[in-house]
Protein backbone atom coordinates (compact mmCIF):
# COMPACT_ATOMS: atom_id res chain seq x y z
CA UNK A 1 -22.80 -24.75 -5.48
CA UNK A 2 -21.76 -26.17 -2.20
CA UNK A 3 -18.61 -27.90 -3.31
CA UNK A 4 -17.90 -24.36 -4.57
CA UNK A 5 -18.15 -22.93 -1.13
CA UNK A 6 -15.02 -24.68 0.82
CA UNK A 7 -13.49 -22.51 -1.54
CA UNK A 8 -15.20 -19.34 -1.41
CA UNK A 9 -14.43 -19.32 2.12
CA UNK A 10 -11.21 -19.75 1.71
CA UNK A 11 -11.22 -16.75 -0.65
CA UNK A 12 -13.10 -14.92 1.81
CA UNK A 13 -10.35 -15.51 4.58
CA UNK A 14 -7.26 -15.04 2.88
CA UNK A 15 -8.58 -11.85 0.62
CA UNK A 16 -5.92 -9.95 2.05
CA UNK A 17 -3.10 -11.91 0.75
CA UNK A 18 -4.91 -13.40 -2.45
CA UNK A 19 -4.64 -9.50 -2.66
CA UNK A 20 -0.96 -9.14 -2.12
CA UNK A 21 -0.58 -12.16 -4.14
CA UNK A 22 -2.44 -10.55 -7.13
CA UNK A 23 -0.40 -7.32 -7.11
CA UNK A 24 2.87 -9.19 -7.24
CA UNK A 25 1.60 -10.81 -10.64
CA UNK A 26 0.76 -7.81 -12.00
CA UNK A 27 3.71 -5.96 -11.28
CA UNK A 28 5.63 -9.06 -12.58
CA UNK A 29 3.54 -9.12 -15.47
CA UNK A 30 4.14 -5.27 -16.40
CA UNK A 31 7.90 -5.78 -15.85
CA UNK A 32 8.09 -8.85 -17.87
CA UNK A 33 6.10 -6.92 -20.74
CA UNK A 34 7.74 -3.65 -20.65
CA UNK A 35 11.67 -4.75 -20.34
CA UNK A 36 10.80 -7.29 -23.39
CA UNK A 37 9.17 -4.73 -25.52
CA UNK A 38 9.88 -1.16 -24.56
CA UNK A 39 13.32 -1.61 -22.48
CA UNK A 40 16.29 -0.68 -24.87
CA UNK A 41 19.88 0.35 -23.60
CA UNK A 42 21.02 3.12 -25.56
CA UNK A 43 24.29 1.86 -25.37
CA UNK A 44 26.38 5.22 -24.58
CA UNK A 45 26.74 7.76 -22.06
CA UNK A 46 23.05 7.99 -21.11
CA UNK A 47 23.39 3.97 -20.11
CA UNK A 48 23.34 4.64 -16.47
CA UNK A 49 20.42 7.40 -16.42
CA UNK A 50 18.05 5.05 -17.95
CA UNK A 51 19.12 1.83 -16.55
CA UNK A 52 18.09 3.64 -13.14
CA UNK A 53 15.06 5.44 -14.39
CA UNK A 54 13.54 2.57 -15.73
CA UNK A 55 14.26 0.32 -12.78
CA UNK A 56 13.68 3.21 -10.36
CA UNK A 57 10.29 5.26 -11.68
CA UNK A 58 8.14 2.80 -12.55
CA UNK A 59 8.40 1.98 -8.74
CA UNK A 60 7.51 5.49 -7.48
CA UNK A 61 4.77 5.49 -9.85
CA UNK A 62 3.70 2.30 -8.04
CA UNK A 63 3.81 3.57 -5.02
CA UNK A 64 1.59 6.92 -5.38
CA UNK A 65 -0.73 5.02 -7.28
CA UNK A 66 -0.89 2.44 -4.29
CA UNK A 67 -1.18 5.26 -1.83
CA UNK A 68 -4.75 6.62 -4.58
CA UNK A 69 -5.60 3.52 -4.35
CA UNK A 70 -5.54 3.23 -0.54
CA UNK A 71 -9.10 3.99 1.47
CA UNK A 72 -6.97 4.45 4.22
CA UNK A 73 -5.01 7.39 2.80
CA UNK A 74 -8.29 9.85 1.99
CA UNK A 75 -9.23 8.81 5.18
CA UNK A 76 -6.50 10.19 6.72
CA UNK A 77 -6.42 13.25 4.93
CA UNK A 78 -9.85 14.22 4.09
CA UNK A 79 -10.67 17.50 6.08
CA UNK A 80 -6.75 17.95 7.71
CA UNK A 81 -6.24 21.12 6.44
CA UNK A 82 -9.36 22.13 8.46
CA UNK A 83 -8.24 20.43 11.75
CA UNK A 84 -4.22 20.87 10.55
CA UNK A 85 -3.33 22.64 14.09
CA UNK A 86 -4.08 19.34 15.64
CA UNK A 87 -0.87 18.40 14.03
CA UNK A 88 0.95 20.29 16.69
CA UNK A 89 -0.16 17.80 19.64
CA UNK A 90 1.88 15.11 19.95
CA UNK A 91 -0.24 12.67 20.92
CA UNK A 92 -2.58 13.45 17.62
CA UNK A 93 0.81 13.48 15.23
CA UNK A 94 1.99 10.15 17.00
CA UNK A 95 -1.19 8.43 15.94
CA UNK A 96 -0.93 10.07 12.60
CA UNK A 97 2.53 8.97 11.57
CA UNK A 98 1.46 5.14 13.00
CA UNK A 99 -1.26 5.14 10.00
CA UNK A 100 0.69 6.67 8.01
CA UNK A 101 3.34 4.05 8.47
CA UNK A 102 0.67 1.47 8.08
CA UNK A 103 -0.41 2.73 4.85
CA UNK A 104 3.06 3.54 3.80
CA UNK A 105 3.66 -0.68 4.40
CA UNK A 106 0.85 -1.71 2.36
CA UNK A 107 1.74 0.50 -0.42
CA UNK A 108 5.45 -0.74 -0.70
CA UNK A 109 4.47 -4.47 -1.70
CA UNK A 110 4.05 -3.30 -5.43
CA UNK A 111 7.50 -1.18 -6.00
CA UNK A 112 9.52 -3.49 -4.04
CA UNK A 113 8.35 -6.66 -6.26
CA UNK A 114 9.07 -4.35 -9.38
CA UNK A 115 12.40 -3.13 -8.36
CA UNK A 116 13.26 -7.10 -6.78
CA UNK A 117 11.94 -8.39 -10.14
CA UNK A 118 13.94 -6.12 -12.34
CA UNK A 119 17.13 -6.93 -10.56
CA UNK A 120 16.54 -11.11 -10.41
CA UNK A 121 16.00 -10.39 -14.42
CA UNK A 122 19.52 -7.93 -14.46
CA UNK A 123 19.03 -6.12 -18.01
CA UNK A 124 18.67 -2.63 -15.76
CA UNK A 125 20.86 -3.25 -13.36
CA UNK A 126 23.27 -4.29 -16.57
CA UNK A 127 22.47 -1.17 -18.33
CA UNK A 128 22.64 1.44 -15.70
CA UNK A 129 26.43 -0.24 -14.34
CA UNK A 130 27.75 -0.43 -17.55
CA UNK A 131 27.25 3.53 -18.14
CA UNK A 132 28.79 4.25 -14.30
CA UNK A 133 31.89 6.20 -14.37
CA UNK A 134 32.82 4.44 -11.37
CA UNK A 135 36.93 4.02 -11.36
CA UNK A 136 36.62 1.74 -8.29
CA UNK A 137 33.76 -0.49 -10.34
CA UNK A 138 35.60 -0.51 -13.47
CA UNK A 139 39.00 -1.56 -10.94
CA UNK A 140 36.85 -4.70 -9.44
CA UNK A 141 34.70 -5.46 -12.80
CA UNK A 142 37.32 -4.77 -15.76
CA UNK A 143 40.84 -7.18 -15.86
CA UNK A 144 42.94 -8.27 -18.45
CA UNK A 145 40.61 -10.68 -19.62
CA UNK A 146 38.21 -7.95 -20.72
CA UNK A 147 40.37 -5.42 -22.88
CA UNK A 148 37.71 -3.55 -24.09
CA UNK A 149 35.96 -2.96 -20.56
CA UNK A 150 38.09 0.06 -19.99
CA UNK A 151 37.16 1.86 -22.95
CA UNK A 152 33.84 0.21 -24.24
CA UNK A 153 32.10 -1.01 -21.28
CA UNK A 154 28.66 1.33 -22.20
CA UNK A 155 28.98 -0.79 -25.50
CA UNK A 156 28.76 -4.32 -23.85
CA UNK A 157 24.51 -4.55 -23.05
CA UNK A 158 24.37 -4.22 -27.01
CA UNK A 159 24.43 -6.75 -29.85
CA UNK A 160 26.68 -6.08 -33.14
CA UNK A 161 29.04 -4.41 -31.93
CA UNK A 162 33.47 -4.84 -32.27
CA UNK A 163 33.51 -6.54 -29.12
CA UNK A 164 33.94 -10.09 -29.19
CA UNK A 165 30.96 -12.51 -28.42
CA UNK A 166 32.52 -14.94 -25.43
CA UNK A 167 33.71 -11.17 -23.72
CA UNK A 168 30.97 -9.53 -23.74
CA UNK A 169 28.65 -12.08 -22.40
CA UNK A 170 31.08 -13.07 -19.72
CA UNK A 171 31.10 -9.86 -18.56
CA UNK A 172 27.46 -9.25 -18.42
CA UNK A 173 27.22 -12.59 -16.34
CA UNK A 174 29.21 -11.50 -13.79
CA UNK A 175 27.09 -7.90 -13.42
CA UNK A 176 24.02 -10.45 -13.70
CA UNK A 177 24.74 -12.46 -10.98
CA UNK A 178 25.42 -9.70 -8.75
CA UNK A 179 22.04 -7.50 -10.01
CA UNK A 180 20.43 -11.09 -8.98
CA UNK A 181 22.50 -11.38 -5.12
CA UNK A 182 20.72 -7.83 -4.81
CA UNK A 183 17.76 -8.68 -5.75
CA UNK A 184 17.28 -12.05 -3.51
CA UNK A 185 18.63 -9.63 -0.59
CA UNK A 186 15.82 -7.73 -1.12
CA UNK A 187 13.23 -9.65 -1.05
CA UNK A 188 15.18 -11.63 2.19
CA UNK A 189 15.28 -8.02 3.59
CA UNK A 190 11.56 -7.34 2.81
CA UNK A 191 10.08 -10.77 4.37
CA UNK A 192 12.16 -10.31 7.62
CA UNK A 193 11.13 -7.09 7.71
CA UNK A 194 7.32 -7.96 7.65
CA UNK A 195 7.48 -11.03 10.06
CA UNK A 196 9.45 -8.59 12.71
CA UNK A 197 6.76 -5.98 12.11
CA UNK A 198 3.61 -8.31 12.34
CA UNK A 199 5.46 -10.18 15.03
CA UNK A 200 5.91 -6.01 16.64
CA UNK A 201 1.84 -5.76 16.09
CA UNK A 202 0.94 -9.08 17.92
CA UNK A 203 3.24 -8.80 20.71
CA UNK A 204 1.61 -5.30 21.66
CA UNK A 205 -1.27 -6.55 20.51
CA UNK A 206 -4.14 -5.10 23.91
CA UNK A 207 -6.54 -8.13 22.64
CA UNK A 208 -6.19 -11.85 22.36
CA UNK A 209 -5.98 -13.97 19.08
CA UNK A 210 -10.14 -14.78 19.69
CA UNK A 211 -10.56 -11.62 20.02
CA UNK A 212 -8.28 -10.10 17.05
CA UNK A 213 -9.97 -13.12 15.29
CA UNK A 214 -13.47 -11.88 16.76
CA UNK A 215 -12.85 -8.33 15.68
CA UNK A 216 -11.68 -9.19 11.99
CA UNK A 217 -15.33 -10.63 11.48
CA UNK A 218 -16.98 -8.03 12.59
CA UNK A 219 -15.18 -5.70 11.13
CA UNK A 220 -16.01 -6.81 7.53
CA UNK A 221 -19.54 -7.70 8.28
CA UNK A 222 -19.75 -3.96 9.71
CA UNK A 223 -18.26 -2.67 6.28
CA UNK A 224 -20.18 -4.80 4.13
CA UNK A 225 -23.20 -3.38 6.31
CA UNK A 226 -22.41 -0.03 6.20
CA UNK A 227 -22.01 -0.17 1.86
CA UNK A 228 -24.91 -1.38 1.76
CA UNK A 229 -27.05 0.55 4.14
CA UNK A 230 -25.25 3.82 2.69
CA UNK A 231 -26.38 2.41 -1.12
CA UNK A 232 -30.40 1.96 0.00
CA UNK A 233 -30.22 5.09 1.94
CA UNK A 234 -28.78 7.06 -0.79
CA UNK A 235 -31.11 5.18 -3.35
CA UNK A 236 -34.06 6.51 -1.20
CA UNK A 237 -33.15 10.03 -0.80
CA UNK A 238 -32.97 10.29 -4.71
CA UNK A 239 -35.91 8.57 -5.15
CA UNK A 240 -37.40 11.12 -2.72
CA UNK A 241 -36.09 14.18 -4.43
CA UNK A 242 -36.61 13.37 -7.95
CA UNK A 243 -40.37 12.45 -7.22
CA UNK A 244 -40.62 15.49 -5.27
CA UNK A 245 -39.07 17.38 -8.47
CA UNK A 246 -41.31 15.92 -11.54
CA UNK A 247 -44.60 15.72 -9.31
CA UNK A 248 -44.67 18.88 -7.71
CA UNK A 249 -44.76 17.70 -4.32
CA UNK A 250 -43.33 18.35 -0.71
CA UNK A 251 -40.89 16.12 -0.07
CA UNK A 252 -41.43 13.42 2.16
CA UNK A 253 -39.12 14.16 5.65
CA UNK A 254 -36.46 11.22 5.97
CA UNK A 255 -33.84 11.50 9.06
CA UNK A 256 -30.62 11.62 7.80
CA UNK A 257 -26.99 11.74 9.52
CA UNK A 258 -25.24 14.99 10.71
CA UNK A 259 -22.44 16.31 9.49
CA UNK A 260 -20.98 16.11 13.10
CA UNK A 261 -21.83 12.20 13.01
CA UNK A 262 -20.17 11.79 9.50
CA UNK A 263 -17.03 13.30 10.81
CA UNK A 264 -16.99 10.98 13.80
CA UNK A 265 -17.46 7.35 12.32
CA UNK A 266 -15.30 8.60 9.69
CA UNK A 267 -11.84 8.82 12.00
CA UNK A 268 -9.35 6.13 12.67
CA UNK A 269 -10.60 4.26 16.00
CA UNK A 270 -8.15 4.49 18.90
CA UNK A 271 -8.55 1.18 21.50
CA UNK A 272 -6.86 0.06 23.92
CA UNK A 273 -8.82 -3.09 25.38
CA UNK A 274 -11.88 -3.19 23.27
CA UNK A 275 -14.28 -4.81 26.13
CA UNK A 276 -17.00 -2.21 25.03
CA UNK A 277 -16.61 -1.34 21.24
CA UNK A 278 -15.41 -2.78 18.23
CA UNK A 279 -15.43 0.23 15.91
CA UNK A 280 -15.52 3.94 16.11
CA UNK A 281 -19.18 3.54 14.48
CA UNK A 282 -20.07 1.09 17.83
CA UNK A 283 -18.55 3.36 20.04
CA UNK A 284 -20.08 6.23 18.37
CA UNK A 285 -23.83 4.83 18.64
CA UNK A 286 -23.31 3.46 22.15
CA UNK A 287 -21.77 6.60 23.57
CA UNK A 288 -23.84 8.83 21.88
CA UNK A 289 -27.01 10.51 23.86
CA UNK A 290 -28.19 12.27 21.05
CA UNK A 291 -27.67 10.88 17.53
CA UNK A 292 -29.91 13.70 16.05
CA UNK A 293 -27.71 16.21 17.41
CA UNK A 294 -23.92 14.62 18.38
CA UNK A 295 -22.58 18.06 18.70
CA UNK A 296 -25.02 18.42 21.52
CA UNK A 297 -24.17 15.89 24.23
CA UNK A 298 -22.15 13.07 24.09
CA UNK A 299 -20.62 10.81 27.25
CA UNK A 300 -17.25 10.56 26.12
CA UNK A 301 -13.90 11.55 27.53
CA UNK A 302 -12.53 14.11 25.16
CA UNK A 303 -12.89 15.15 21.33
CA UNK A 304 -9.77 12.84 20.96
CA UNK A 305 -10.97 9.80 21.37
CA UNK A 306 -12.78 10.27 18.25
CA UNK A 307 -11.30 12.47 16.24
CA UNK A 308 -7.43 10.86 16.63
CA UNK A 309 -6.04 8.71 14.38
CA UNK A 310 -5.38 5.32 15.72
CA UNK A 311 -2.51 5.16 18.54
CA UNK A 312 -2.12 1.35 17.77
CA UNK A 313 -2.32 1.67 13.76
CA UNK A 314 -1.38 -2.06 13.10
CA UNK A 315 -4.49 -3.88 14.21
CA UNK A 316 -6.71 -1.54 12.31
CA UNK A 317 -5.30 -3.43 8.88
CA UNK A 318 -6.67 -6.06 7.95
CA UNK A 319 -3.39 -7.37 5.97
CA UNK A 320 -1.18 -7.93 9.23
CA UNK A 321 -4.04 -8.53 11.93
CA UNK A 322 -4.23 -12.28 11.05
């Protein structure tokens, strides 16, 4: 067991992109497994419709299931249409649309490796341009070394068919090769694009990196925590109840949270320095006179600085904070 746990801690620190990692393979699993066994260009007009529906939907479907999938997302949406006119501040929307871009980020790694996949592979891309009633495409892709492009070029993704062998396949190279300069672009696009945005995070970053660092642990040791006090809590209060039920007793008091205290530790924190809490549930316990009854009293500023989403979204994610 302890030669074992070098590499459990490993797995421990780098969950976040063993994660990412994991939902690449699977999304270049299903790709690999659906183009060889359900993919098949019709070979006519409808070419370009489902050369682009099958590169194209299977990537939205990613995504909303990413954003179910997301804790983040219920999160942020859980009770808005009872605190919707909130919306209207500016302040409140700002920090709204930063989580929402955060969640948004985390839920484009699985579409963009599907639709970067599908065009490294090229039989979409191959399908969909051969159906394009493009004049300018057919100018730059047909020539007089392709006779039949002009008038069977939906025909060419197809086997047994009157066009020769050597054409067709030349032809499909070329829209290969450029279904595969698309796709490296992408993913070129979509690395830069993360390093700028991580490197955006850390350079406005109100913390240092022993601190960020600092904050990561606690923030999973909180979480893990929090399931499992919430689990023996909840395993109590049943046990309670249903003894209460088949004995035909009083039940025995237990203190439970609020509503008003749910509501609180269950917002995005907002920080700025973090000398004084770590999480909206620290801040909430510290700054709290009385826990029985938050509604009450509490020494804190203003409703917002619990109820708003987070103004600095970034470093509440655990996949770009390290």
């Amino acid at each position: 067991m302890d030669k074992l746990k070098p590499l459990i801690t490993f797995t421990q620190k780098q969950q976040s992109n063993l994660g990412f990692g994991l939902i690449t393979l699977l999304t270049v699993g299903s790709e690999h497994i659906f183009s060889a066994f359900a993919f098949k260009c019709p070979c006519n007009d409808w070419n370009f419709v489902y050369g682009n529906v099958c590169l194209l939907v299977p990537a939205l479907a990613l995504l909303i299931l990413s954003y179910m999938l997301s804790n983040k997302t219920w999160k942020l949406v859980t009770g808005l249409c009872h605190r919707k006119y909130r919306l209207c501040r500016i302040r409140y929307a700002f920090g709204f649309l930063c989580v929402f871009l955060q969640i948004t980020t985390t839920a484009m790694v699985a579409p963009l490796s599907w639709i970067a996949v599908a065009l490294l592979k090229g039989v979409y891309f191959e399908c969909s341009m051969t159906g394009a009633n493009v004049t300018l495409f057919r100018h730059q892709l047909c020539s007089q070394k392709f006779p039949h492009c002009w008038t069977e070029l939906e025909k060419f993704p197809c086997d047994g068919t009157s066009i020769p062998q050597s054409e067709r396949m030349a032809l499909l190279t070329i829209i290969r090769a450029e279904s595969q300069v698309l796709g490296w672009l992408l993913i070129a696009s979509v690395a830069t694009f993360a390093f700028l945005l991580t490197c955006l995070a850390r350079c406005y970053s109100p913390i240092s990196y022993m601190q960020l660092k600092f904050w990561r642990m606690y923030s999973e040791k909180e979480s893990d925590y929090l399931d499992s006090f919430t689990s023996q809590h909840a395993e109590k209060l049943a046990k309670r109840n249903l003894t209460s039920f088949f004995e035909l007793t009083k039940p025995i008091p237990m203190k439970n949270p609020p509503k008003r205290a749910w509501e609180k530790i269950s917002s995005f924190y907002k920080y700025r320095s973090m000398n004084d809490y770590y999480s909206i549930l620290h801040k909430y316990v510290s700054t709290c006179e009385d826990l029985e009854n938050p509604g009450a009293r509490a020494s804190v500023k203003s409703e917002n600085e619990f109820s708003s989403p987070a103004a600095l979204a970034f470093l509440d994610d655990d996949k770009l904070a390290l």
